[in-house]
C-alpha atoms as a PDB file:
ATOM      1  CA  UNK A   1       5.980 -14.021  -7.278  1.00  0.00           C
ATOM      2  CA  UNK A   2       7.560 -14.126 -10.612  1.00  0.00           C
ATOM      3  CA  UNK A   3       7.834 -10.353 -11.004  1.00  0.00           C
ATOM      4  CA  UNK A   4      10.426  -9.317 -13.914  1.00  0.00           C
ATOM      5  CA  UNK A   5      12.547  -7.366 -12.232  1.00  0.00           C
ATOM      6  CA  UNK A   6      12.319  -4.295 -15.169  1.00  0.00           C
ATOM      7  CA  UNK A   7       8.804  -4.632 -14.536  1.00  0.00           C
ATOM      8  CA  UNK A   8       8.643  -4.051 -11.074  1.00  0.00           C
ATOM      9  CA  UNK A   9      11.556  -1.404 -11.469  1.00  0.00           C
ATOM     10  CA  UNK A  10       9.286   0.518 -13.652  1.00  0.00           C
ATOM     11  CA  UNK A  11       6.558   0.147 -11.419  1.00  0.00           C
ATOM     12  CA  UNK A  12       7.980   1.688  -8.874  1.00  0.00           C
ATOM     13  CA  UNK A  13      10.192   3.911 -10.865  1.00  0.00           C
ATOM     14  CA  UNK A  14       6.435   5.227 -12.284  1.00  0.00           C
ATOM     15  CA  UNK A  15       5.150   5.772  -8.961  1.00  0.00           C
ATOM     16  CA  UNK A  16       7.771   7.649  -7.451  1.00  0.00           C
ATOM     17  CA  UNK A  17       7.493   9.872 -10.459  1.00  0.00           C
ATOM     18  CA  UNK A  18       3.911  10.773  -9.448  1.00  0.00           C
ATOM     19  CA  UNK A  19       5.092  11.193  -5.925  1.00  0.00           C
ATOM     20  CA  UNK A  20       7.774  13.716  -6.877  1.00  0.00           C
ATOM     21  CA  UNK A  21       5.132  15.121  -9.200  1.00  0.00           C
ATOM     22  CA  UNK A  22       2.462  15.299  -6.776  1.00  0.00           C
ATOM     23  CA  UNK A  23      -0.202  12.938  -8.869  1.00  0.00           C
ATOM     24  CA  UNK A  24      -0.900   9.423  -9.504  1.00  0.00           C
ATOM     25  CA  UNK A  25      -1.693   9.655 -13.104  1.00  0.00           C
ATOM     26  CA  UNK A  26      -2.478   5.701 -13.157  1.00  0.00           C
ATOM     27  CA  UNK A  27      -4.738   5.353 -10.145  1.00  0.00           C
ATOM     28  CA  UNK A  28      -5.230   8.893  -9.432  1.00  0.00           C
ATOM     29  CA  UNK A  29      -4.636   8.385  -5.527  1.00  0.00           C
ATOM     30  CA  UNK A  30      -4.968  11.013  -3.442  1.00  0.00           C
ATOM     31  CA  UNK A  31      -1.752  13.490  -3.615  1.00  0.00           C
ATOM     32  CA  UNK A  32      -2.436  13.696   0.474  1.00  0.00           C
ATOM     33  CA  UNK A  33      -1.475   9.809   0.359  1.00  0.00           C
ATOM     34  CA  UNK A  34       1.411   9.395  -2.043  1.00  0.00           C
ATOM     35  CA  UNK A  35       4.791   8.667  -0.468  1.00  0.00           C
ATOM     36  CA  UNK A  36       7.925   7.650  -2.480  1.00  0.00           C
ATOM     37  CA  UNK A  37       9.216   3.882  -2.370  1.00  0.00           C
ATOM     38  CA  UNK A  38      13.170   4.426  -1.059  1.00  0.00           C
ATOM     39  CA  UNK A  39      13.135   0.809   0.188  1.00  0.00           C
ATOM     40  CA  UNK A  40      14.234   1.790   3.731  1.00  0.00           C
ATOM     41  CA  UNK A  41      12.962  -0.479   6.191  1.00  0.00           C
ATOM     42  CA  UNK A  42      12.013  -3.300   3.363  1.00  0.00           C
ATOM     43  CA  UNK A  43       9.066  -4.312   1.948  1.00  0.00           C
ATOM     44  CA  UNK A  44       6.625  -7.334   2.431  1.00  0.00           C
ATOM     45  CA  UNK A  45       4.926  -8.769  -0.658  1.00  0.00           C
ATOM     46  CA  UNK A  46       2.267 -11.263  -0.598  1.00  0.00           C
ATOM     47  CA  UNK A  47      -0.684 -12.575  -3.594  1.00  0.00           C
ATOM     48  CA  UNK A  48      -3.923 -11.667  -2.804  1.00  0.00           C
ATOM     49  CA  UNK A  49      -7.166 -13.396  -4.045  1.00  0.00           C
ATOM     50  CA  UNK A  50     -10.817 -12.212  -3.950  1.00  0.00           C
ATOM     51  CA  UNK A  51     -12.726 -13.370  -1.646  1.00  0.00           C
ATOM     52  CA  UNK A  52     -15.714 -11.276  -1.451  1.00  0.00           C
ATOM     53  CA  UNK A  53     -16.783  -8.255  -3.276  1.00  0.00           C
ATOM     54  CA  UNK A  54     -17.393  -6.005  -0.791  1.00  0.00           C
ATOM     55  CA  UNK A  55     -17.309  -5.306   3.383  1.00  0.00           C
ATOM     56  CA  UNK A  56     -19.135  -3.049   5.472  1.00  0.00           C
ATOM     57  CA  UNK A  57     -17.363  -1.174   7.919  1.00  0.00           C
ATOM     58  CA  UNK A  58     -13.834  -2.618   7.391  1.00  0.00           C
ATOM     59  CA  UNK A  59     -10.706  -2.837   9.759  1.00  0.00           C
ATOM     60  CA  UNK A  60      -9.276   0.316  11.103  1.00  0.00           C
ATOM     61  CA  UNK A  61      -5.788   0.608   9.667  1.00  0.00           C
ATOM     62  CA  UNK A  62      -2.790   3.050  10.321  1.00  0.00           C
ATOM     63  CA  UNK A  63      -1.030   5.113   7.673  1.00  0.00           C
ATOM     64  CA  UNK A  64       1.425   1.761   7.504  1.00  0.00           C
ATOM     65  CA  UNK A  65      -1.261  -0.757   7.155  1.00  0.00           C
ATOM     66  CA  UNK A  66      -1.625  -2.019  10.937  1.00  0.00           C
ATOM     67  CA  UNK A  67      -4.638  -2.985  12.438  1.00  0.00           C
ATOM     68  CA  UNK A  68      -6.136  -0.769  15.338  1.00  0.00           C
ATOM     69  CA  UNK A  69      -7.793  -1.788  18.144  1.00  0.00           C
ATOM     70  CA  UNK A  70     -10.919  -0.045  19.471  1.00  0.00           C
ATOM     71  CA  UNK A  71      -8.705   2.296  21.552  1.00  0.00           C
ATOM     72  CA  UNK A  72      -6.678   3.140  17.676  1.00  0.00           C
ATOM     73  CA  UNK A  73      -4.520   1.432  19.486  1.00  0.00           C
ATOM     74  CA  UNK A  74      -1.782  -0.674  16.615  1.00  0.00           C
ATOM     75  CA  UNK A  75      -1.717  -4.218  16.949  1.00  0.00           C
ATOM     76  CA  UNK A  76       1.336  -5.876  17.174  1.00  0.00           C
ATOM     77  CA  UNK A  77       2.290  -7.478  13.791  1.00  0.00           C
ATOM     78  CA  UNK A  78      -1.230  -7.593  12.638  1.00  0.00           C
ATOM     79  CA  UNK A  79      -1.713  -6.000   8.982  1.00  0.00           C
ATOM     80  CA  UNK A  80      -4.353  -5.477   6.667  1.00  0.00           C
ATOM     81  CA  UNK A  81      -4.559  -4.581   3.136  1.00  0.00           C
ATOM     82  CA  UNK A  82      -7.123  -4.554   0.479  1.00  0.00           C
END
């Protein structure tokens, strides 16, 4: 992805500082949602490109970005983000 590595240090080392803090002062997400990065488990990066501006309705997604079915039931290894 050709991420410096200081940059994406600082990145994260930003964000955890809002999570220990208790706000995003770059984003302003909501306190409710902001969890520290401790890489456990890993991490899956990908490059995302616009294809539309907008959606109505959406996919139903879990607290770790995994598609629900109609029952809010996960699906296995389906994600979503956006």
């Amino acid at each position: 992805m050709d991420i410096p590595a200081a940059k994406l240090q600082k990145a994260i080392d930003d964000y955890n500082s809002y999570c220990d803090h208790g706000q995003d002062r770059e984003f302003f997400k909501n306190p409710d949602y902001l969890h520290k990065l401790t890489g456990e488990g890993g991490y899956l990066v990908g490059k995302f490109y616009s294809g539309a501006y907008g959606t109505v309705g959406g996919v139903k997604i879990d607290e770790n970005c995994q598609v629900l079915d109609d029952g809010d039931q996960v699906i296995p290894g389906l994600y979503s983000a956006g």
